[in-house]
Protein backbone atom coordinates (compact mmCIF):
# COMPACT_ATOMS: atom_id res chain seq x y z
CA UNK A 1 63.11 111.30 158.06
CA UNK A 2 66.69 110.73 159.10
CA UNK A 3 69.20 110.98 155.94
CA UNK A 4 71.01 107.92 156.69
CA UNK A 5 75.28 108.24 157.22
CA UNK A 6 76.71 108.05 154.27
CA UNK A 7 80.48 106.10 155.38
CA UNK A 8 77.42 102.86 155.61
CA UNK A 9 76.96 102.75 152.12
CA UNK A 10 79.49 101.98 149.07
CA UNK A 11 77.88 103.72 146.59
CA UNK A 12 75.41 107.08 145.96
CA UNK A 13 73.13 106.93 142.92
CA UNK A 14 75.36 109.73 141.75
CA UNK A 15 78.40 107.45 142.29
CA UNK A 16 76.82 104.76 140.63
CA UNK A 17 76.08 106.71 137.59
CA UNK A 18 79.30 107.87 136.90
CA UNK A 19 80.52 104.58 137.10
CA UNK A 20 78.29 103.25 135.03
CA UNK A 21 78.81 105.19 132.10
CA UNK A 22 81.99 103.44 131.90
CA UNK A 23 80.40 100.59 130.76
CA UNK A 24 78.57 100.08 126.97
CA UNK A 25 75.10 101.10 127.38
CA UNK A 26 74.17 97.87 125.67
CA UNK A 27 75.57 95.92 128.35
CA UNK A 28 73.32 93.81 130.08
CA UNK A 29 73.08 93.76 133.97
CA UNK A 30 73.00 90.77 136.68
CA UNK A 31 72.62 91.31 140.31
CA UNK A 32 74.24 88.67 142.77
CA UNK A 33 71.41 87.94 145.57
CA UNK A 34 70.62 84.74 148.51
CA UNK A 35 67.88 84.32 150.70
CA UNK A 36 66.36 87.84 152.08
CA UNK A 37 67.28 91.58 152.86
CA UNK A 38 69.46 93.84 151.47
CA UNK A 39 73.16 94.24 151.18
CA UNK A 40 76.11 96.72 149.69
CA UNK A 41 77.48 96.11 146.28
CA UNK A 42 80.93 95.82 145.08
CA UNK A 43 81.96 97.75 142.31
CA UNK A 44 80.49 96.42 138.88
CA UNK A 45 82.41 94.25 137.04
CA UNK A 46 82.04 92.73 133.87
CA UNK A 47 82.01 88.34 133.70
CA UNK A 48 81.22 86.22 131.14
CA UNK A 49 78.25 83.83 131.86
CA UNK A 50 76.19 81.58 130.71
CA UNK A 51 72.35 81.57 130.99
CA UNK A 52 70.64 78.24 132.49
CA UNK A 53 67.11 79.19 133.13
CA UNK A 54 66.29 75.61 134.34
CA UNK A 55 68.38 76.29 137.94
CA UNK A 56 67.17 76.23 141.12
CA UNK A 57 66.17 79.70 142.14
CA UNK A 58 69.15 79.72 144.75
CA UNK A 59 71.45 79.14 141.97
CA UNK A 60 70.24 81.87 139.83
CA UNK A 61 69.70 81.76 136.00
CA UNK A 62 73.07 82.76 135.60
CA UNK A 63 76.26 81.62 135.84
CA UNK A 64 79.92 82.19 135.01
CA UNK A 65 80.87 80.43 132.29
CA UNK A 66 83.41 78.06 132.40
CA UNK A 67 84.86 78.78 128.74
CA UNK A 68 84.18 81.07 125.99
CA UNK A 69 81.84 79.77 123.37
CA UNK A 70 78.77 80.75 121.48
CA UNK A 71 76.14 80.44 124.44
CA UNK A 72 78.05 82.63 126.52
CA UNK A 73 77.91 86.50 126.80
CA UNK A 74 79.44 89.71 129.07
CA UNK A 75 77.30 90.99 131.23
CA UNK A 76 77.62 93.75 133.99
CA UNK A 77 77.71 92.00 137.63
CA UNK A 78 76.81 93.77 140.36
CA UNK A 79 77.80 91.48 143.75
CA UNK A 80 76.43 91.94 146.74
CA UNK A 81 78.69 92.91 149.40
CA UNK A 82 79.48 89.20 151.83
CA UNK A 83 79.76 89.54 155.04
CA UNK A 84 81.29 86.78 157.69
CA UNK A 85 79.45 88.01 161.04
């Protein structure tokens, strides 16, 4: 199998781990996702959302929140990459 060039990707696992460890390991972890496939991430950043677990599954469970309050939390985002092609 073909090892698959590396300049097409944004981050190795190794990558990813280091920057990880940044982060509390108590932090909890979303993933941005649409439709099908598979795309690059940008680097994780933390946002403060709000969980609404009656949404549409195109709208996720999550979202940011719009203020502060008791119902919201940090989490660890990790967006995928968008692409206008």
């Amino acid at each position: 199998m073909t090892k698959p060039d590396k300049s097409t990707f944004h981050f190795t696992v190794g990558e990813l781990i280091e920057t990880l460890l940044t982060f509390p390991p108590d932090t909890p972890v979303v993933v941005s996702g649409y439709e099908s496939g598979y795309e690059n991430f940008y680097p994780p950043t933390i946002a403060r959302l709000a969980h609404h677990p009656d949404n549409m599954y195109w709208d996720g469970q999550f979202q940011r929140a719009e203020k502060p309050d008791e119902n919201s939390f940090e989490a660890l985002v990790l967006e995928r990459e968008v692409r206008h092609d």
